[in-house]
PDB file of N, CA and C in Angstrom:
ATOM      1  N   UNK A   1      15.697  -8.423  -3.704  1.00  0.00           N
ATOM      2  CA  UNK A   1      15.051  -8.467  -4.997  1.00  0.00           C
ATOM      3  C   UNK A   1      14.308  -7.155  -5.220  1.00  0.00           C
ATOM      4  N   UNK A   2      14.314  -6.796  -6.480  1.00  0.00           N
ATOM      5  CA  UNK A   2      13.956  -5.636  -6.574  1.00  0.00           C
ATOM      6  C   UNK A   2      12.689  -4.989  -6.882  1.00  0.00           C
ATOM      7  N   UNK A   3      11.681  -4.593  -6.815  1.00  0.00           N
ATOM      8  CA  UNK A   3      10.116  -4.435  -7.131  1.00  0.00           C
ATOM      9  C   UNK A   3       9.596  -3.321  -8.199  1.00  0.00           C
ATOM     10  N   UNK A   4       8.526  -3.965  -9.099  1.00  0.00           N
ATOM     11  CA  UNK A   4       8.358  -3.001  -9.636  1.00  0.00           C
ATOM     12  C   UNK A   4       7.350  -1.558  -8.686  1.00  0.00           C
ATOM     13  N   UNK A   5       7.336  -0.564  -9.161  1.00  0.00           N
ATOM     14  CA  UNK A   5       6.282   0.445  -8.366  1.00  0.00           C
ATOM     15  C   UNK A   5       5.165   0.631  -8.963  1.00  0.00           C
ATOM     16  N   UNK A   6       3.900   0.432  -8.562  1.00  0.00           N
ATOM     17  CA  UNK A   6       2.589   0.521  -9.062  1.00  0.00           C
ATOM     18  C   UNK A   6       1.877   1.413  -8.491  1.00  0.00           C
ATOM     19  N   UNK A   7       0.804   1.865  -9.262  1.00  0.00           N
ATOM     20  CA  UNK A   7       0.263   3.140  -8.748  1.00  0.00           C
ATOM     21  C   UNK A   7      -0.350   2.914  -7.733  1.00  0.00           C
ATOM     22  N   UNK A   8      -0.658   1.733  -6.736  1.00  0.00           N
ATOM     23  CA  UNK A   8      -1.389   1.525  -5.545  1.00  0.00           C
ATOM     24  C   UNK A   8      -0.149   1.851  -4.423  1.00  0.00           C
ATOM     25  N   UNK A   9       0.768   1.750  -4.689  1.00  0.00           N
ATOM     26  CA  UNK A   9       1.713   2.496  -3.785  1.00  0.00           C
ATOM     27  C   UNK A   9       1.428   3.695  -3.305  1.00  0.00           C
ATOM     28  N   UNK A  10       1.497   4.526  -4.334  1.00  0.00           N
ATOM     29  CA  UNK A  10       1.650   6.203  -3.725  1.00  0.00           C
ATOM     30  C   UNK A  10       0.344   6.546  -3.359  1.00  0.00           C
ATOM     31  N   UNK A  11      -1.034   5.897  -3.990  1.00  0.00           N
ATOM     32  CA  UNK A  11      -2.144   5.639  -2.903  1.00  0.00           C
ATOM     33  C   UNK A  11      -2.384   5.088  -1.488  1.00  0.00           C
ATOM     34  N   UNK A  12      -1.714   4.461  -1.225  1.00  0.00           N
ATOM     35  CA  UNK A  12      -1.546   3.644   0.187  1.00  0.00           C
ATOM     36  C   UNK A  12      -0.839   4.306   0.716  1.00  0.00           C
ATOM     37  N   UNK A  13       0.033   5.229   0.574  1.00  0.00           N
ATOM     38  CA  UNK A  13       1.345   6.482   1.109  1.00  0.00           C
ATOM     39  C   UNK A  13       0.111   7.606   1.554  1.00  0.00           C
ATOM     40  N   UNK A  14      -0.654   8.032   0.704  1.00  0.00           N
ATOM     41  CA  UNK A  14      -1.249   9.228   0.604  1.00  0.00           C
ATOM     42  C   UNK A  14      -2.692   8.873   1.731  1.00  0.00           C
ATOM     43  N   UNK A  15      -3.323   7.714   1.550  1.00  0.00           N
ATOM     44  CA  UNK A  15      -3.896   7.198   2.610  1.00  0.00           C
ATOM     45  C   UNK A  15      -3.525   7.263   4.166  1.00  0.00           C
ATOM     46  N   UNK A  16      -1.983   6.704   4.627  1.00  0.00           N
ATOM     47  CA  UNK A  16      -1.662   6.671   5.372  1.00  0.00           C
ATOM     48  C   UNK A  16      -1.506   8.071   6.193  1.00  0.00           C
ATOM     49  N   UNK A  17      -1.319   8.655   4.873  1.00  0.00           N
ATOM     50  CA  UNK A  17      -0.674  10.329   6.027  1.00  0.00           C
ATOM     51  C   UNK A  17      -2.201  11.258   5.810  1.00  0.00           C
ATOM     52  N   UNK A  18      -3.609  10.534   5.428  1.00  0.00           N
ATOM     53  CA  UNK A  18      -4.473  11.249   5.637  1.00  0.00           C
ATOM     54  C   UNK A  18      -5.052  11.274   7.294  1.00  0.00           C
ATOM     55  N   UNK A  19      -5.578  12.648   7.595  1.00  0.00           N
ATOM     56  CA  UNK A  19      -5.141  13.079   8.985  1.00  0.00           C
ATOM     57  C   UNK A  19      -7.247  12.418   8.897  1.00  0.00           C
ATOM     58  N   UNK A  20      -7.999  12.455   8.328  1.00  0.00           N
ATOM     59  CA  UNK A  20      -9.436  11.472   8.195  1.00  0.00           C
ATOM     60  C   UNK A  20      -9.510  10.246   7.856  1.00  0.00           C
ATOM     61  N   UNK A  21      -8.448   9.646   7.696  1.00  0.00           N
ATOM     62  CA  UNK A  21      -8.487   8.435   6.839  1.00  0.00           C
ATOM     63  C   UNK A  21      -9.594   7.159   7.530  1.00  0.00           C
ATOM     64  N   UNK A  22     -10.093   6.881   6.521  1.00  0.00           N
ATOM     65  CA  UNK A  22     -11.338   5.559   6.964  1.00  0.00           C
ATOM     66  C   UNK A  22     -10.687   4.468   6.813  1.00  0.00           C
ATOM     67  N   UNK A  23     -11.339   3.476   6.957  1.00  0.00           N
ATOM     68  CA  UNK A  23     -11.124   1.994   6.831  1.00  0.00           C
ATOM     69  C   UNK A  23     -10.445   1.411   5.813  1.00  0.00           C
ATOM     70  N   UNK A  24      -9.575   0.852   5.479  1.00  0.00           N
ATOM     71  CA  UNK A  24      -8.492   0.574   3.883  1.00  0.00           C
ATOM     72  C   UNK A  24      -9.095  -0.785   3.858  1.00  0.00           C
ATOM     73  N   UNK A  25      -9.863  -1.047   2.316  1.00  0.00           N
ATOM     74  CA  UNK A  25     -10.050  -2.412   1.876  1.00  0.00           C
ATOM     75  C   UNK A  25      -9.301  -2.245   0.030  1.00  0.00           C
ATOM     76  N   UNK A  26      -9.220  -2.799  -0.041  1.00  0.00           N
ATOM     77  CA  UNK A  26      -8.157  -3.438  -1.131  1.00  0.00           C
ATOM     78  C   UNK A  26      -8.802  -4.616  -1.882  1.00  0.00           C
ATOM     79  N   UNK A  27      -9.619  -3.874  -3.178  1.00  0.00           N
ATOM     80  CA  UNK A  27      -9.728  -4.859  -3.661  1.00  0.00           C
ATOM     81  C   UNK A  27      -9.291  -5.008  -5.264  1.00  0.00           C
ATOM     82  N   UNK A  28      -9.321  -6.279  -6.070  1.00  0.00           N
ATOM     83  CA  UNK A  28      -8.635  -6.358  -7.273  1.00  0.00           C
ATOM     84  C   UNK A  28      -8.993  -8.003  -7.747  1.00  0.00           C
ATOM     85  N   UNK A  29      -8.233  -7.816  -8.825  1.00  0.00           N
ATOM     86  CA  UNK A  29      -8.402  -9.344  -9.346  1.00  0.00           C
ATOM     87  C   UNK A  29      -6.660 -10.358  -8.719  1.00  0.00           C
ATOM     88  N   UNK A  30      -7.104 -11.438  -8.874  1.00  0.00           N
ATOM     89  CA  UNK A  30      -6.406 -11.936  -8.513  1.00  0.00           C
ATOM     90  C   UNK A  30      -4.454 -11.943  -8.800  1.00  0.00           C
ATOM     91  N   UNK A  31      -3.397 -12.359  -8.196  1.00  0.00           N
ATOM     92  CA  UNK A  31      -2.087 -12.323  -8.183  1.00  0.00           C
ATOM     93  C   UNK A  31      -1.742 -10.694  -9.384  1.00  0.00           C
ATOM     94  N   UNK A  32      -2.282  -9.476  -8.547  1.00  0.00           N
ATOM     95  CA  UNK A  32      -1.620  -8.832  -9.132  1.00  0.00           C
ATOM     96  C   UNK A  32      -0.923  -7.736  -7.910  1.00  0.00           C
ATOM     97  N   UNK A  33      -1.101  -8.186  -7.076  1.00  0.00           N
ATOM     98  CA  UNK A  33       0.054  -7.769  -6.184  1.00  0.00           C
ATOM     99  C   UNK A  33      -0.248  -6.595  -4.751  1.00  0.00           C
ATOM    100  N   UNK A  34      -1.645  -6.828  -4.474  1.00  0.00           N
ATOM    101  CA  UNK A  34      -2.325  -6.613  -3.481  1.00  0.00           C
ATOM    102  C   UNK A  34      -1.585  -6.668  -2.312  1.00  0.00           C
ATOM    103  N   UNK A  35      -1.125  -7.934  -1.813  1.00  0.00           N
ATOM    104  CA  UNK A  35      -0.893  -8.297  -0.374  1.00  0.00           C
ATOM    105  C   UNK A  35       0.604  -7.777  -0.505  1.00  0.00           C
ATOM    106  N   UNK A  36       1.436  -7.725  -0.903  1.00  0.00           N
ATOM    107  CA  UNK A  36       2.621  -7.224  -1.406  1.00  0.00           C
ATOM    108  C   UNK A  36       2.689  -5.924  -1.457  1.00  0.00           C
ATOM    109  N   UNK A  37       1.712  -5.075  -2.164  1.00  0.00           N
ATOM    110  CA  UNK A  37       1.679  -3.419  -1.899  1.00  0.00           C
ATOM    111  C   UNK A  37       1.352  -3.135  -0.048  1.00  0.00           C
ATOM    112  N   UNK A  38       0.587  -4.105   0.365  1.00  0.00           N
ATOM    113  CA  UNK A  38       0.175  -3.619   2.014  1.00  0.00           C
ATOM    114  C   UNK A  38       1.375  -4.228   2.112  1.00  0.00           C
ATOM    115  N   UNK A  39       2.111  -5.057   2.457  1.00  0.00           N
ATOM    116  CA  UNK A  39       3.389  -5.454   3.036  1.00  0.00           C
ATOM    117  C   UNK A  39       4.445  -4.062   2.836  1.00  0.00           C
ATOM    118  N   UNK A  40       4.520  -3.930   1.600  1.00  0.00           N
ATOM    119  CA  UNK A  40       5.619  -2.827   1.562  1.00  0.00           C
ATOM    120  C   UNK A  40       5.223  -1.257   2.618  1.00  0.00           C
ATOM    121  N   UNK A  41       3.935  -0.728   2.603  1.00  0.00           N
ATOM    122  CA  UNK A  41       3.074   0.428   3.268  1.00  0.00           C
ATOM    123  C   UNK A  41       3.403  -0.012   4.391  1.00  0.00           C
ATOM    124  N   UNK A  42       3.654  -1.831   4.941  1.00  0.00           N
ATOM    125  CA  UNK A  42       3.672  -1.886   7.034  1.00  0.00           C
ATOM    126  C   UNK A  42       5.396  -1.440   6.577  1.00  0.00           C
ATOM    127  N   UNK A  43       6.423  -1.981   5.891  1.00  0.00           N
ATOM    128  CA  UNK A  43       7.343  -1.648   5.790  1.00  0.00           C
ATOM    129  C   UNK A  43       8.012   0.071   5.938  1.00  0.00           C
ATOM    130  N   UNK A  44       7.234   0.962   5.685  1.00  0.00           N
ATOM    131  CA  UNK A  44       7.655   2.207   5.238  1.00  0.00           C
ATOM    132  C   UNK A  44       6.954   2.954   6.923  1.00  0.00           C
ATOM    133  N   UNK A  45       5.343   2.309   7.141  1.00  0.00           N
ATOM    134  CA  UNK A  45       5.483   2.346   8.295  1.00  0.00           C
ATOM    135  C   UNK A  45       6.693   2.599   9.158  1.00  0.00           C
ATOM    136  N   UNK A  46       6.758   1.015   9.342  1.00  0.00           N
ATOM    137  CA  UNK A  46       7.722   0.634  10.338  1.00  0.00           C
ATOM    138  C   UNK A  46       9.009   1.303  10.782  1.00  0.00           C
ATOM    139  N   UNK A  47       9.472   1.858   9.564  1.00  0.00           N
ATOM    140  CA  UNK A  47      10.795   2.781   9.169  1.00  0.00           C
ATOM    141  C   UNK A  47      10.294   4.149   9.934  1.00  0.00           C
ATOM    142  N   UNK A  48       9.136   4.653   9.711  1.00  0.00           N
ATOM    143  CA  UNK A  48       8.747   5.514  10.193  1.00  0.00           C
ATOM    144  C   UNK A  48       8.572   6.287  11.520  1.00  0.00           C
TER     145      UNK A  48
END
């Protein structure tokens, strides 16, 4: 199935490859697709 891309993506990308990066909390209002953007970031991980 196919996903849309939201701008918390290429933030969570740009996070990841920061060489200081602090603690990642994630916050928002409800079912807009939070736990789903970190799922895809362990995904790209993982590939990694």
């Amino acid at each position: 199935m196919s996903r849309l891309r939201r701008k918390i993506d290429q933030y969570l990308i740009d996070w990841k490859n920061d060489k200081g990066k602090m603690l990642l909390i994630v916050k928002g209002a409800r079912q807009i697709g939070k736990t789903d953007a970190i799922e895809i970031l362990h995904e790209i991980i993982i590939k990694i």
